[in-house]
N, C-alpha and C. Protein backbone atom coordinates (compact mmCIF):
# COMPACT_ATOMS: atom_id res chain seq x y z
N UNK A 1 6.80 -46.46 -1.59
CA UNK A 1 5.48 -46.96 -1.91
C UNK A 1 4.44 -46.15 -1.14
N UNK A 2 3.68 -45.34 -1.66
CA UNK A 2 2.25 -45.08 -1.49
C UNK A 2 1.34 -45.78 -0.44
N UNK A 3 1.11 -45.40 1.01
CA UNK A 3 0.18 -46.12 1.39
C UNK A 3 -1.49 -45.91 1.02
N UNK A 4 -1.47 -44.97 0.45
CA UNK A 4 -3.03 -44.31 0.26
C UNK A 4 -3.94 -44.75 -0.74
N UNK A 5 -4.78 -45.33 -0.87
CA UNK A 5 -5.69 -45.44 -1.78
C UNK A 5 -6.49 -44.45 -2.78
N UNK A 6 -6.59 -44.99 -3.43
CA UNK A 6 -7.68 -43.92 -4.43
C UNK A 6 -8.81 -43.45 -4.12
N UNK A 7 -9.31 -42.15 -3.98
CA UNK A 7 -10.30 -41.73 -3.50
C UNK A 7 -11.47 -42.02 -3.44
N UNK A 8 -11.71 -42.82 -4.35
CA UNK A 8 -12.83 -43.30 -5.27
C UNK A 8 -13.06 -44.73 -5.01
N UNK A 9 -12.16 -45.23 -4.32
CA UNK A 9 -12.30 -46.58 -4.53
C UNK A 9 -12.88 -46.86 -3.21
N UNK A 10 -13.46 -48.29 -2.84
CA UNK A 10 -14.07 -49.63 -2.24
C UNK A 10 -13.50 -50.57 -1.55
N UNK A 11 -12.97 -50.43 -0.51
CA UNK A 11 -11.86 -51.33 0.21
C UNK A 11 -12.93 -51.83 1.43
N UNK A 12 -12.83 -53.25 1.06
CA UNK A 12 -13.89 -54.22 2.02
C UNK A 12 -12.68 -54.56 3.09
N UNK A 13 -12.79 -54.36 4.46
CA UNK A 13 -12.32 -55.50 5.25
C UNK A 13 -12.67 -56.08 6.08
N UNK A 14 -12.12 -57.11 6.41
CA UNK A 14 -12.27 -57.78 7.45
C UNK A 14 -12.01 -57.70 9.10
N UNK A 15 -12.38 -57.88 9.82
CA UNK A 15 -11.86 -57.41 11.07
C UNK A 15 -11.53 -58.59 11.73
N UNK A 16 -11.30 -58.85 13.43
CA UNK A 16 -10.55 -60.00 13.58
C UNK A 16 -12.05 -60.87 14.53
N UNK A 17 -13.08 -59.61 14.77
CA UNK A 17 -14.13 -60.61 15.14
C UNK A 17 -15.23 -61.41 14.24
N UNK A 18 -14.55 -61.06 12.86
CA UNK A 18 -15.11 -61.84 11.69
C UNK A 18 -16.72 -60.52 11.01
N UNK A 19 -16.39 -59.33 11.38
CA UNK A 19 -17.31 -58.89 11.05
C UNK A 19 -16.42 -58.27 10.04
N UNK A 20 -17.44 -57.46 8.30
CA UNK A 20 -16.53 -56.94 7.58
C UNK A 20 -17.85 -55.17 7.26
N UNK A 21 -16.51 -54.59 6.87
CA UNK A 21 -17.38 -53.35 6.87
C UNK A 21 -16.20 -52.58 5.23
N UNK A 22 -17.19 -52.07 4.66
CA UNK A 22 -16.53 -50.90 3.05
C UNK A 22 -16.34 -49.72 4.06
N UNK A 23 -15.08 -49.46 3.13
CA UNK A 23 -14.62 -47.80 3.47
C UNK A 23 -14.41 -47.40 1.73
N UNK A 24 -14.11 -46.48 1.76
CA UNK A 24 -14.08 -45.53 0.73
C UNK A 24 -12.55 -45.14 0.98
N UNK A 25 -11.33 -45.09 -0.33
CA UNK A 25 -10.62 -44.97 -0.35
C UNK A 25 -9.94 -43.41 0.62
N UNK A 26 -10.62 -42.25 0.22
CA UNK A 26 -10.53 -41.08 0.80
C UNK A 26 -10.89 -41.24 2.44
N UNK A 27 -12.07 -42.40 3.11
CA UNK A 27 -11.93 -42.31 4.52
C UNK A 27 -10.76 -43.21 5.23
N UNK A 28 -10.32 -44.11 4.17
CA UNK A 28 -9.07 -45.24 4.68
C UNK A 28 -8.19 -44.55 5.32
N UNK A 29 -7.93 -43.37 4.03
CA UNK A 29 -6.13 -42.60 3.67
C UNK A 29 -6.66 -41.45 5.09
N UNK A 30 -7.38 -40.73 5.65
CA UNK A 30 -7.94 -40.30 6.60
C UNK A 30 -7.92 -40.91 7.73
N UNK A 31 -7.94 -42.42 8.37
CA UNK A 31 -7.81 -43.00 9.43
C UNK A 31 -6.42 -43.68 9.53
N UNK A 32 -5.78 -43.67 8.35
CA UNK A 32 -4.56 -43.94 8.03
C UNK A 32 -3.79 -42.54 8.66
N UNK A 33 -4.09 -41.60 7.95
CA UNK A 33 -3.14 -40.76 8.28
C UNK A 33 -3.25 -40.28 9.79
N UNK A 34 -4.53 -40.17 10.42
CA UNK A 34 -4.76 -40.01 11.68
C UNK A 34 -4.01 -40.66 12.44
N UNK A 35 -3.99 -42.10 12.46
CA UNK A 35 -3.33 -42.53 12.79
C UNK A 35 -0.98 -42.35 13.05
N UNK A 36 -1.06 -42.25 12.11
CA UNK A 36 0.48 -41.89 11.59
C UNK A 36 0.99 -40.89 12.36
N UNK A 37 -0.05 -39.69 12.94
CA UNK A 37 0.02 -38.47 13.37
C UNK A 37 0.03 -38.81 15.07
N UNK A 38 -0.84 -39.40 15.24
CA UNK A 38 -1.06 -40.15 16.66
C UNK A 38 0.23 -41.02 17.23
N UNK A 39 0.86 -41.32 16.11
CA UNK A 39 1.81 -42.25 15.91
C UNK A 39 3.19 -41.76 16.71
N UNK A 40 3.62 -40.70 15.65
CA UNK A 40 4.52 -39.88 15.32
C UNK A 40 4.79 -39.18 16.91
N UNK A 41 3.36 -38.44 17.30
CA UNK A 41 3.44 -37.51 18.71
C UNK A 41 3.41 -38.30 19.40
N UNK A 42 3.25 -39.03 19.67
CA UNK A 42 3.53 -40.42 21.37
C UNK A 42 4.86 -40.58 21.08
N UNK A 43 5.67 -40.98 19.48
CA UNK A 43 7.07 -41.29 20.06
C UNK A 43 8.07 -40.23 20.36
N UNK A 44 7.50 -38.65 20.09
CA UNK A 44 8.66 -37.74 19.75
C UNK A 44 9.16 -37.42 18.35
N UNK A 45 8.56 -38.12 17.23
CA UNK A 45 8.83 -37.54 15.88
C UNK A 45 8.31 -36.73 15.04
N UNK A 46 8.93 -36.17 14.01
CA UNK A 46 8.54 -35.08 13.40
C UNK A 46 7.20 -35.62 12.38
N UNK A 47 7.44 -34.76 11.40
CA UNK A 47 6.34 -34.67 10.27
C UNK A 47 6.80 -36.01 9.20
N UNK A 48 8.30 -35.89 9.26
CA UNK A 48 8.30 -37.10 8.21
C UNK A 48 9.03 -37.97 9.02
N UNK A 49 9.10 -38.52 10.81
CA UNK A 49 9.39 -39.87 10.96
C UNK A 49 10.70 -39.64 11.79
N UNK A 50 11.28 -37.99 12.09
CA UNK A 50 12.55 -38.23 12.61
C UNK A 50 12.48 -37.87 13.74
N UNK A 51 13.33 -38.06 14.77
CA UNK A 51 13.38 -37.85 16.05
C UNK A 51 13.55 -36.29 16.06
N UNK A 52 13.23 -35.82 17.32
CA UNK A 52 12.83 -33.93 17.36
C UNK A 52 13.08 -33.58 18.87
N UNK A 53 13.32 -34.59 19.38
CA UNK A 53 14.24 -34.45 20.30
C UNK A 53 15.84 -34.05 20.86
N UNK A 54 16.52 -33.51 22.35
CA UNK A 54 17.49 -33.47 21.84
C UNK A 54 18.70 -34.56 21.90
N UNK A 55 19.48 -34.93 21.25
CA UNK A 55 20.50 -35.61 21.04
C UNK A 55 21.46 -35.98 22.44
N UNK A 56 20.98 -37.22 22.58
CA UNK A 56 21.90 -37.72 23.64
C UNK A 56 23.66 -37.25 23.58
N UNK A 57 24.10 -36.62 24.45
CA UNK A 57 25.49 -37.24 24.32
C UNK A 57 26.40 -38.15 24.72
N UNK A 58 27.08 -38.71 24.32
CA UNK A 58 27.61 -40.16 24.24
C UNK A 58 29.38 -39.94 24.34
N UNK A 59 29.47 -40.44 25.97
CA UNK A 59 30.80 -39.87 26.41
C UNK A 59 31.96 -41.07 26.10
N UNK A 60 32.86 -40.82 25.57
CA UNK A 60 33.72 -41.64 25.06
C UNK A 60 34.28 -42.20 25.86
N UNK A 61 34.74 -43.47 26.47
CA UNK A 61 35.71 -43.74 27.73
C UNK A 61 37.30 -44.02 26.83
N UNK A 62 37.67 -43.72 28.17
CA UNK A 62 39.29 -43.64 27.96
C UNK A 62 39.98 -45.29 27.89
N UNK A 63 40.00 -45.85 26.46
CA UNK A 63 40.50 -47.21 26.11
C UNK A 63 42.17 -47.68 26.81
N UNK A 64 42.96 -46.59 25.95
CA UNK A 64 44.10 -46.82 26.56
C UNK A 64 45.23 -45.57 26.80
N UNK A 65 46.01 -45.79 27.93
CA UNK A 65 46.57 -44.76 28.40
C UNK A 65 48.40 -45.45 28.17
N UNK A 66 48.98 -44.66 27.66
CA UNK A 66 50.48 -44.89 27.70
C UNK A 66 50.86 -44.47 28.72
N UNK A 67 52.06 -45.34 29.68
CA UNK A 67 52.62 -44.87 30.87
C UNK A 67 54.09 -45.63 30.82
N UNK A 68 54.28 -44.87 31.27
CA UNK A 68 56.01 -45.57 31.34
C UNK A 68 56.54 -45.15 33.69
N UNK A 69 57.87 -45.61 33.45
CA UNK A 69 57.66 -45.94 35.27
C UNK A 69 58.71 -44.27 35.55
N UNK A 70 58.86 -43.61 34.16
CA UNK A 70 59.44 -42.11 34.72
C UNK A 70 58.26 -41.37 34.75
N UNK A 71 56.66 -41.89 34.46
CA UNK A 71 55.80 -40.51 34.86
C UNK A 71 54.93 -40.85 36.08
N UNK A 72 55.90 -41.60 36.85
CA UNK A 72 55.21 -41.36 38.11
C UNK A 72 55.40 -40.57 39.43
């Protein structure tokens, strides 16, 4: 799904101190995407959302060991 609006269009909102202000579809998708970008570089991800960092490695522990009483 598309977050972006139509360029053309009239998007009224509301804010949470009860004041409301129009944007224009093209400045939404613009503070939208600014955002996303702002987003993305604080966590370490790329262009479309993936980590760009390098890869932990993840050391396996030793579950179980066979022993018998001749390998000692």
């Amino acid at each position: 799904m598309s977050r972006h609006f139509p360029a053309s269009a009239s998007v009224s909102v509301t804010f949470t101190d009860g004041t409301q202000e129009v944007f224009t579809g093209r400045r939404l998708n613009e503070i939208f995407d600014d955002a996303l970008a702002a987003f993305r570089a604080g966590n370490n991800l790329d262009a479309k959302g993936f980590e760009r960092g390098p890869k932990k490695k993840v050391q396996q522990g030793i579950e179980f060991v066979p022993i018998s009483p001749d390998k000692a």
